[in-house]
N, C-alpha and C. Protein backbone atom coordinates (compact mmCIF):
# COMPACT_ATOMS: atom_id res chain seq x y z
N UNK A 1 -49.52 5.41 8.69
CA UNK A 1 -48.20 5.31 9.25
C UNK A 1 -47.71 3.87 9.11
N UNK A 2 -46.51 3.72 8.44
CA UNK A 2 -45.51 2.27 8.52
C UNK A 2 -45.69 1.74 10.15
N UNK A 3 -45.65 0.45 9.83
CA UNK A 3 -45.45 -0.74 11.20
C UNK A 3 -43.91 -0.87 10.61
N UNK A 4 -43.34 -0.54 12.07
CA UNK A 4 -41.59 -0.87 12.49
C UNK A 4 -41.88 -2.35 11.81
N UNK A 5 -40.54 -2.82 11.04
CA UNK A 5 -40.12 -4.24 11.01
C UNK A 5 -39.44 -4.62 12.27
N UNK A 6 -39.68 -5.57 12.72
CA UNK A 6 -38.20 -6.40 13.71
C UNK A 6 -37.43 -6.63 13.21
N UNK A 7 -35.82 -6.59 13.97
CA UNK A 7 -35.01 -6.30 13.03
C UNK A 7 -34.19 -7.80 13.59
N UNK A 8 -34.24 -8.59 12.94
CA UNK A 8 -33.09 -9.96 13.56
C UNK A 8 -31.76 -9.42 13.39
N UNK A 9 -30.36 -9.76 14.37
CA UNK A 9 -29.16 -9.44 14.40
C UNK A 9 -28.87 -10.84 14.87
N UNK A 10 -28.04 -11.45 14.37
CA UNK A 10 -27.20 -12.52 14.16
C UNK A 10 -25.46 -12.26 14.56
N UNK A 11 -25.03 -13.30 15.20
CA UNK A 11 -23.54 -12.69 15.09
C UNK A 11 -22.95 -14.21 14.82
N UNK A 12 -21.80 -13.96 14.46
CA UNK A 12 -21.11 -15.34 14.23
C UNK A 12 -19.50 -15.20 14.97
N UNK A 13 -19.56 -16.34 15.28
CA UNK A 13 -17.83 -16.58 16.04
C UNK A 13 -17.40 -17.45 15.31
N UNK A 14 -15.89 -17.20 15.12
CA UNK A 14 -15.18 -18.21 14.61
C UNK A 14 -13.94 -18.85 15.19
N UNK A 15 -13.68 -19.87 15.36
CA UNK A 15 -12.38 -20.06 16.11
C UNK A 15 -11.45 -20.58 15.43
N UNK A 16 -11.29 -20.17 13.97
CA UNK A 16 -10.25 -20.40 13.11
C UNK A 16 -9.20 -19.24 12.99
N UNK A 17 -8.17 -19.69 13.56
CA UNK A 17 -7.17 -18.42 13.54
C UNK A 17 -6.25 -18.76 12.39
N UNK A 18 -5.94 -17.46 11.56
CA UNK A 18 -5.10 -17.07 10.77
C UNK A 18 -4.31 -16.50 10.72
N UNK A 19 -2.89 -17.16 10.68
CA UNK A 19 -1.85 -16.12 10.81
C UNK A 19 -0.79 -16.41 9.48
N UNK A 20 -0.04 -15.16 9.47
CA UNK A 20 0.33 -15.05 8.47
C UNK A 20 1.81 -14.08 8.86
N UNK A 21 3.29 -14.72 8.37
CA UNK A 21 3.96 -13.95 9.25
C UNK A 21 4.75 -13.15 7.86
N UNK A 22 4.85 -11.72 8.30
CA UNK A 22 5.58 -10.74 7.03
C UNK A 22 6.66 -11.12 6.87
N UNK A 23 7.15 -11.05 5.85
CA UNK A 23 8.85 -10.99 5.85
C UNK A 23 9.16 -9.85 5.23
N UNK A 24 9.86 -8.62 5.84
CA UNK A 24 10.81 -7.72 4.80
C UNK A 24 11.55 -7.81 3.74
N UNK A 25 10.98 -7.23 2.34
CA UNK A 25 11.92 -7.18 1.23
C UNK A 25 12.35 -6.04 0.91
N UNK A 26 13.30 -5.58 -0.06
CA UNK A 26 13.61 -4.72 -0.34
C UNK A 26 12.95 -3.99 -1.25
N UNK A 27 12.74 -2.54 -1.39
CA UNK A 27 11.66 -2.08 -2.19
C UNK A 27 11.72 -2.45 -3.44
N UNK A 28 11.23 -3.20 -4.38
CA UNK A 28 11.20 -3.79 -6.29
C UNK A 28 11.23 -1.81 -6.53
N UNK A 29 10.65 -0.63 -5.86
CA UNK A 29 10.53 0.50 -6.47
C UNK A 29 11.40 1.73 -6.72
N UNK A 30 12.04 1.82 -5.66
CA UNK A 30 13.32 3.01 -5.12
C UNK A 30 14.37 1.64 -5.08
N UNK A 31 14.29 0.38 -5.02
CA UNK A 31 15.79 -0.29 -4.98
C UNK A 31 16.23 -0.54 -3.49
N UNK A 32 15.63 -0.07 -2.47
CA UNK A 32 15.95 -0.15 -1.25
C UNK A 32 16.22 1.33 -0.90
N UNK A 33 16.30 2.39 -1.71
CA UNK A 33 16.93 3.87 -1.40
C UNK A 33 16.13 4.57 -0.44
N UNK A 34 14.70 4.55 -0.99
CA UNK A 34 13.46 4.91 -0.30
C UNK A 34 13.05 6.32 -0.85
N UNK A 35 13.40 6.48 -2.20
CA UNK A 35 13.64 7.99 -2.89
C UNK A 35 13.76 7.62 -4.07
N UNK A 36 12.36 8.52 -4.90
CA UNK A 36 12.63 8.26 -6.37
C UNK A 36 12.93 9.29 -7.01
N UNK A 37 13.40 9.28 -8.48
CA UNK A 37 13.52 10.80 -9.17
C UNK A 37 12.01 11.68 -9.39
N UNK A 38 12.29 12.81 -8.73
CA UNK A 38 10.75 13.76 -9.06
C UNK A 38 10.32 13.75 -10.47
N UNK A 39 9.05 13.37 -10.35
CA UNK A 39 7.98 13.42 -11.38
C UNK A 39 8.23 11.75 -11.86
N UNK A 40 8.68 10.80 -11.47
CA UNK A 40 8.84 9.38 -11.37
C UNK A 40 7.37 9.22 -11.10
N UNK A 41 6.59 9.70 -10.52
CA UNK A 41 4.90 9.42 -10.33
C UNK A 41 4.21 9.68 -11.66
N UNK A 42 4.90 10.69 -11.99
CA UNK A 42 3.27 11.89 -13.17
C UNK A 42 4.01 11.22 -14.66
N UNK A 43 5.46 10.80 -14.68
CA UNK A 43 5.51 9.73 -16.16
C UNK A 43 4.34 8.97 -16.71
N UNK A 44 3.88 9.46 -17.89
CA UNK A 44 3.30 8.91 -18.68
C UNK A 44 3.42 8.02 -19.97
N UNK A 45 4.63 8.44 -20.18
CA UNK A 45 5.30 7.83 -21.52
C UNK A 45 6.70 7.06 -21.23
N UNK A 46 7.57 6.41 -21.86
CA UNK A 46 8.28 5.53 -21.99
C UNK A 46 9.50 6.48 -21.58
N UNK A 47 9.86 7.69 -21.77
CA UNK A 47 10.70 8.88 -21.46
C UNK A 47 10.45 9.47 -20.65
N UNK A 48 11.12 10.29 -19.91
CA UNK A 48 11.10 11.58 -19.75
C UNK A 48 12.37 12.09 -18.90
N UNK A 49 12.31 13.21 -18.28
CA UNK A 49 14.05 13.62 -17.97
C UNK A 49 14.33 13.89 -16.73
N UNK A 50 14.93 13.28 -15.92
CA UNK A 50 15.34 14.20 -14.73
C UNK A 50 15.76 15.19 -14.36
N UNK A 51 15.07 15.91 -13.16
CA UNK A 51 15.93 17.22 -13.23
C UNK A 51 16.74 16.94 -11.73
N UNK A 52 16.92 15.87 -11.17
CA UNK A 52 18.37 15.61 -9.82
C UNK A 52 17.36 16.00 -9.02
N UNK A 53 16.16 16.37 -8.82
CA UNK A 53 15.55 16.34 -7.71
C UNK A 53 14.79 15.09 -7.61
N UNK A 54 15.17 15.15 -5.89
CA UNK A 54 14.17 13.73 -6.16
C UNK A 54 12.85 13.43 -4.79
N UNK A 55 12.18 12.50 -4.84
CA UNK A 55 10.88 12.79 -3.88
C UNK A 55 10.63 10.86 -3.09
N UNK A 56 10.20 11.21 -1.70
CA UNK A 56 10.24 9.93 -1.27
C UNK A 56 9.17 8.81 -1.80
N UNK A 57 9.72 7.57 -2.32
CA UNK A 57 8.96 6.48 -2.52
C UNK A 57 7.75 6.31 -1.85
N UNK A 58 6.66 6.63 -2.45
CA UNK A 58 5.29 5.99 -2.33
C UNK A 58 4.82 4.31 -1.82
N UNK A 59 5.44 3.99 -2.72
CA UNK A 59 5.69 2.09 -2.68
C UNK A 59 6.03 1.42 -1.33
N UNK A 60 6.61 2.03 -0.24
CA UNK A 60 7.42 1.96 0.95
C UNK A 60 7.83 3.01 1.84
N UNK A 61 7.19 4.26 1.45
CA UNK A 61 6.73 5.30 2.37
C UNK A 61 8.16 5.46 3.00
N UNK A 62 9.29 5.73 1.82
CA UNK A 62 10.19 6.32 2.07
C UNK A 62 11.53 5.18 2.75
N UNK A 63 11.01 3.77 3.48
CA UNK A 63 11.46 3.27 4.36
C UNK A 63 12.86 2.22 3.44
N UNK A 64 12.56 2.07 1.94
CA UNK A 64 13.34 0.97 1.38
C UNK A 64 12.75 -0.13 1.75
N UNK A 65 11.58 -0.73 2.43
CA UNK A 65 11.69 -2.02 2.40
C UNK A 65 9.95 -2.11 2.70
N UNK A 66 9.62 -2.88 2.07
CA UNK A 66 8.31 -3.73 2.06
C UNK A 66 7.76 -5.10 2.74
N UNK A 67 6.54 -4.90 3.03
CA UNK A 67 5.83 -6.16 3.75
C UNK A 67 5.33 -6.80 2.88
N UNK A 68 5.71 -8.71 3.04
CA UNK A 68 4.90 -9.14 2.35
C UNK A 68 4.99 -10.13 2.70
């Protein structure tokens, strides 16, 4: 039968705070709309066609505007 190892646990503190403050931009993806043309995801090639339906921006979860 194995002998248990001891197991050392260590922790570390740090008292360096980081902050970092967002600013809202407008989506670079939908334009700010928050809605792209359907099948705007599954494009593979340099073309392809709309059919006027359209599906909410991925990029900004519909909202038009991004954190960064």
């Amino acid at each position: 039968m194995a002998k248990k190892k001891d197991v050392k646990t260590e922790t570390f503190e740090s008292t360096i705070k980081i902050s970092h403050n967002l600013t809202p931009h407008k989506c670079p993806i939908c334009y700010g709309n928050g809605i792209v043309p359907d099948g705007f995801y599954n494009q593979t090639s340099g073309q392809w066609i709309s059919t006027g339906v359209t599906e909410k921006c991925r990029s900004c979860d519909g909202t038009g505007i991004v954190w960064g």
